[in-house]
N, C-alpha and C. Protein backbone atom coordinates (compact mmCIF):
# COMPACT_ATOMS: atom_id res chain seq x y z
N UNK A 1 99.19 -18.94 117.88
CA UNK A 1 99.70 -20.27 118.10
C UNK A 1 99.74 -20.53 119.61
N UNK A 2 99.20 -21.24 120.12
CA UNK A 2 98.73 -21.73 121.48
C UNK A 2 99.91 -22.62 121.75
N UNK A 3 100.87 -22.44 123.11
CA UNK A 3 101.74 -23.23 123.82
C UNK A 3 102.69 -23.00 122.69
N UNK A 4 103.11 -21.91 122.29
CA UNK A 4 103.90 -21.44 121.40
C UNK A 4 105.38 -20.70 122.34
N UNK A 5 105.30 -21.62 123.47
CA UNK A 5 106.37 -20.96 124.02
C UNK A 5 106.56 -19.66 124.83
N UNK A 6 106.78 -18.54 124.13
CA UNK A 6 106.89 -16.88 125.16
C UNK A 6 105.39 -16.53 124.22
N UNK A 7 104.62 -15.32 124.97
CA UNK A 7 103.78 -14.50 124.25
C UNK A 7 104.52 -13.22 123.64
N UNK A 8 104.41 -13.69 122.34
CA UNK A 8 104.97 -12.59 121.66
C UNK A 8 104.32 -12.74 119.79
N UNK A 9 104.40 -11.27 119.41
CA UNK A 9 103.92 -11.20 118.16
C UNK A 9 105.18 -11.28 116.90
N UNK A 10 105.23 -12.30 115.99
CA UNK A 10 106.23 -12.84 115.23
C UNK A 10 106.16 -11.70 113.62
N UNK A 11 105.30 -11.05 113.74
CA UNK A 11 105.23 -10.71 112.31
C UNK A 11 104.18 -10.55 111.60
N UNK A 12 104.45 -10.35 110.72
CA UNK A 12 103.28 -10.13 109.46
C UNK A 12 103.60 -11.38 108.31
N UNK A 13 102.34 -12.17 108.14
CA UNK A 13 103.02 -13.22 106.95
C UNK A 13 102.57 -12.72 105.47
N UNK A 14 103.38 -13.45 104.82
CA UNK A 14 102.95 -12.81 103.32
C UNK A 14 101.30 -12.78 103.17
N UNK A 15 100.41 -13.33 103.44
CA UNK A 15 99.40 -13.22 103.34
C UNK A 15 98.59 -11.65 104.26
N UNK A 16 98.98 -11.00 104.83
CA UNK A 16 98.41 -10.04 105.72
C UNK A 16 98.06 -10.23 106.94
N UNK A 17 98.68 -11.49 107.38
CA UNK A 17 97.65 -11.98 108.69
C UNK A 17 98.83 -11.50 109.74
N UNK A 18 98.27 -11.17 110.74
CA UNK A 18 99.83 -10.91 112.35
C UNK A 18 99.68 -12.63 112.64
N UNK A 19 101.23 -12.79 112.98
CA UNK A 19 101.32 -14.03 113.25
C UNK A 19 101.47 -13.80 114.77
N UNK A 20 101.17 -14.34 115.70
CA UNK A 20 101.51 -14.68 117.49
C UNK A 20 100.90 -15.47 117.48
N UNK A 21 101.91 -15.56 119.10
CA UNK A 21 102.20 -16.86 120.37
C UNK A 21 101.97 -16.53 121.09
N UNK A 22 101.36 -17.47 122.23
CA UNK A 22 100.70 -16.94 123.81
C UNK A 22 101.93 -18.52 124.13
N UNK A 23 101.71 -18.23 125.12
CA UNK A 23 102.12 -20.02 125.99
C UNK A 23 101.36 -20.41 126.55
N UNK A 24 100.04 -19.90 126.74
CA UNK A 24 98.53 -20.71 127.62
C UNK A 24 98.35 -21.81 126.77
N UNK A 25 97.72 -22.72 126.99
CA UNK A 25 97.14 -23.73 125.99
C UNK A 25 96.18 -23.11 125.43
N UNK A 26 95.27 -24.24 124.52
CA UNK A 26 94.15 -23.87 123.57
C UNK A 26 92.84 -24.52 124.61
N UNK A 27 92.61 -24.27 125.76
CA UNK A 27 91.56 -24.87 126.77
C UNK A 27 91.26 -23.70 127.75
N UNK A 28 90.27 -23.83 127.41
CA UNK A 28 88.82 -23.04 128.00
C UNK A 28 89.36 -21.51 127.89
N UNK A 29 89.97 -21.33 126.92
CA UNK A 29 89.58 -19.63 126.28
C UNK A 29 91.29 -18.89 126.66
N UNK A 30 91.63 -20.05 127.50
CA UNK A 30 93.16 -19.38 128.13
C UNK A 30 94.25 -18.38 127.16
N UNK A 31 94.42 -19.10 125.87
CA UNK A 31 95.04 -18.86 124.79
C UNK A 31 95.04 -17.74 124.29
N UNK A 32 92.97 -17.12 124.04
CA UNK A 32 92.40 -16.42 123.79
C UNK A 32 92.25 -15.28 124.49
N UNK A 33 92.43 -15.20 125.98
CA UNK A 33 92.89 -14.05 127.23
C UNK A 33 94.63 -13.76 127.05
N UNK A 34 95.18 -14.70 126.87
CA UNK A 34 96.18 -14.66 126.72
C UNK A 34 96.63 -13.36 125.44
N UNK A 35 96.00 -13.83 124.26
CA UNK A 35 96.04 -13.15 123.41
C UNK A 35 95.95 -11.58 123.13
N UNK A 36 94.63 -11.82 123.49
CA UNK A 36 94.14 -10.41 123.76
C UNK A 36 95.20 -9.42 124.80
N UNK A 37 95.28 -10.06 125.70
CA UNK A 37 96.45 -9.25 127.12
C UNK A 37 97.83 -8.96 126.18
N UNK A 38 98.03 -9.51 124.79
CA UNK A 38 99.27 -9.57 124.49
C UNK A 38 99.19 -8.02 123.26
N UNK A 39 98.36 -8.07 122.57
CA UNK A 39 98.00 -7.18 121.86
C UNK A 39 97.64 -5.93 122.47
N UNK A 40 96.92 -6.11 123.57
CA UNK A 40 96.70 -4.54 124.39
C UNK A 40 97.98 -4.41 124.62
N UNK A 41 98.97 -5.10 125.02
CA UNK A 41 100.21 -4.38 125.60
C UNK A 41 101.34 -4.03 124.66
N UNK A 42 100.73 -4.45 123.14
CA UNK A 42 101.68 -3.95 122.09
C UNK A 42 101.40 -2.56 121.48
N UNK A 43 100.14 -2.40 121.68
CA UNK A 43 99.32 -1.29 121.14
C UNK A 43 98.83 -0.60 122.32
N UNK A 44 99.59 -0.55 123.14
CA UNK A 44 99.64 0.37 124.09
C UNK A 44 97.94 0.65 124.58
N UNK A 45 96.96 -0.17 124.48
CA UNK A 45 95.59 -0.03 125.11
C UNK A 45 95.34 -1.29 126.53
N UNK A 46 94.34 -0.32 126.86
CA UNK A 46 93.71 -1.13 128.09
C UNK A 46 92.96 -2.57 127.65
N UNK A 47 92.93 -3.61 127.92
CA UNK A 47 92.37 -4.81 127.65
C UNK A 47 91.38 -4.86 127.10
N UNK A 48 90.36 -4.38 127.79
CA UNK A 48 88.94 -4.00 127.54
C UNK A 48 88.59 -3.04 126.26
N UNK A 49 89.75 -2.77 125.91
CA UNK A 49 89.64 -2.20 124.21
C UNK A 49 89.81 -3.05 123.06
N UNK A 50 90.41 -4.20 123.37
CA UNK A 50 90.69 -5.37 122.31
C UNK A 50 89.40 -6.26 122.53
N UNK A 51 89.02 -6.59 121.57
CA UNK A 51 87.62 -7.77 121.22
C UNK A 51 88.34 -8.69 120.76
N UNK A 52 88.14 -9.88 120.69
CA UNK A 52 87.56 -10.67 120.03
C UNK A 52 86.33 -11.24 119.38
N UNK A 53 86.04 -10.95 117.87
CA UNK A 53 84.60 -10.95 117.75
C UNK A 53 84.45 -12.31 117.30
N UNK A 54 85.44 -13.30 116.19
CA UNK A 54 85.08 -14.24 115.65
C UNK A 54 86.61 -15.11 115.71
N UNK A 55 86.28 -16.57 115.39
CA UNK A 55 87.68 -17.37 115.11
C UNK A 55 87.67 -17.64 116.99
N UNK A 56 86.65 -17.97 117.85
CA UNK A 56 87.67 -18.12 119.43
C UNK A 56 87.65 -19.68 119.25
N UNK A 57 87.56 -20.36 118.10
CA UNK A 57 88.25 -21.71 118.44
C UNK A 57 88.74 -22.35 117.38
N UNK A 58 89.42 -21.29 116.37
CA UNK A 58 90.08 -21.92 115.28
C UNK A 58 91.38 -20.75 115.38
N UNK A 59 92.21 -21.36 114.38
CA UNK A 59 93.64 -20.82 114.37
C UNK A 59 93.82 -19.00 113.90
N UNK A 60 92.71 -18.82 112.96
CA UNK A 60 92.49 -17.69 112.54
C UNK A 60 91.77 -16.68 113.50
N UNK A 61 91.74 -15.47 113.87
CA UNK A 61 90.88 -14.99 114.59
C UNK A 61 90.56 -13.23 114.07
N UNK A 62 89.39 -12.73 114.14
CA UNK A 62 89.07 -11.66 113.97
C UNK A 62 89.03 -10.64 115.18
N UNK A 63 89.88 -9.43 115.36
CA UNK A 63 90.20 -8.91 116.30
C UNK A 63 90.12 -7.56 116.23
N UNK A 64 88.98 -6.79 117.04
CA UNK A 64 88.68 -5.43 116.87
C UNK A 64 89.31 -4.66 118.01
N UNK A 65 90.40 -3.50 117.91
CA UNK A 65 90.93 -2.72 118.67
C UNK A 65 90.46 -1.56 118.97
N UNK A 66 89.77 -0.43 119.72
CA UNK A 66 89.25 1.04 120.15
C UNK A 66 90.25 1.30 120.44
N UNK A 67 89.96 2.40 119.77
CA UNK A 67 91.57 3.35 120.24
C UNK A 67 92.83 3.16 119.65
N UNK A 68 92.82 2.61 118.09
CA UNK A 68 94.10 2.61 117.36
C UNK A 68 93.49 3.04 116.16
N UNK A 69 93.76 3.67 115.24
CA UNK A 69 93.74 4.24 114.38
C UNK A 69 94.48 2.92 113.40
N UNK A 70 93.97 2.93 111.96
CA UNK A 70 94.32 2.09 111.23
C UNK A 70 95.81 2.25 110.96
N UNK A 71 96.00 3.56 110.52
CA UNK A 71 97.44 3.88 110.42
C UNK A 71 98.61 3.76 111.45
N UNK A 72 98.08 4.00 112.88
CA UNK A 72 98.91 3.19 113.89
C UNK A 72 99.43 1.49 113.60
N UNK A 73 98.14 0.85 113.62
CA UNK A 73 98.31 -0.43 112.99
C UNK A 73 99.27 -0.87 111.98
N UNK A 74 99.17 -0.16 111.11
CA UNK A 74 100.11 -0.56 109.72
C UNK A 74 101.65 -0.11 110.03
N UNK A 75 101.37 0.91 110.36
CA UNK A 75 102.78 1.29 110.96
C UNK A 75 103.56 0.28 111.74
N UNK A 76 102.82 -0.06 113.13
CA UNK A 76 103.37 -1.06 114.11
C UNK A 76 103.75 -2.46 112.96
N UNK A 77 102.83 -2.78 112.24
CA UNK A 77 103.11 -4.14 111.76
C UNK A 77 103.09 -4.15 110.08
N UNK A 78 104.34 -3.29 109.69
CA UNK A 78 103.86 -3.17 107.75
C UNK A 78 103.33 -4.45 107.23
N UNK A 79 102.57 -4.07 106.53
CA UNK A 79 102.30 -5.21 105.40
C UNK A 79 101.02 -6.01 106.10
N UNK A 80 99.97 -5.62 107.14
CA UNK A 80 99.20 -6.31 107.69
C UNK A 80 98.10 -5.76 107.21
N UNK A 81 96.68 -6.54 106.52
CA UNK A 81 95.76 -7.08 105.77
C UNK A 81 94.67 -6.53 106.87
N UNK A 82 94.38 -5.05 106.86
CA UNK A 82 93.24 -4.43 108.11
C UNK A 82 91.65 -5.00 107.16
């Protein structure tokens, strides 16, 4: 969620998806750096380990991490849809 106030990750929704907030807007990719910088620093990786492969201009996004193990993942965020 873009201009969502603080960058921070809200959860897991019933559907499997991680819900977050950046506070950049949704213009010229800001949101999307934003994002990414927010997830490396939850999952304890360097930037350049988080992708973005698909979704950089819709609400949904597909997001590949190096260097986390699936089970790290689930752990950090139960109930999230890998």
């Amino acid at each position: 969620m873009p201009r969502g106030g603080l960058d921070r990750v809200d959860g897991v929704s019933s559907e499997g998806i991680l819900q977050a907030r950046v506070a950049a807007p949704a213009v010229g990719g800001a949101a999307n750096t934003a994002l990414v910088r927010l997830l490396a620093e939850e999952l304890d990786v360097a930037r350049s380990s988080v992708q973005l492969v698909a979704g950089a201009t819709g609400r949904h996004k597909l997001i590949i991490v190096d260097g986390v193990s699936a089970e790290e993942v689930t752990e950090r965020w139960p109930g999230i849809k890998l």
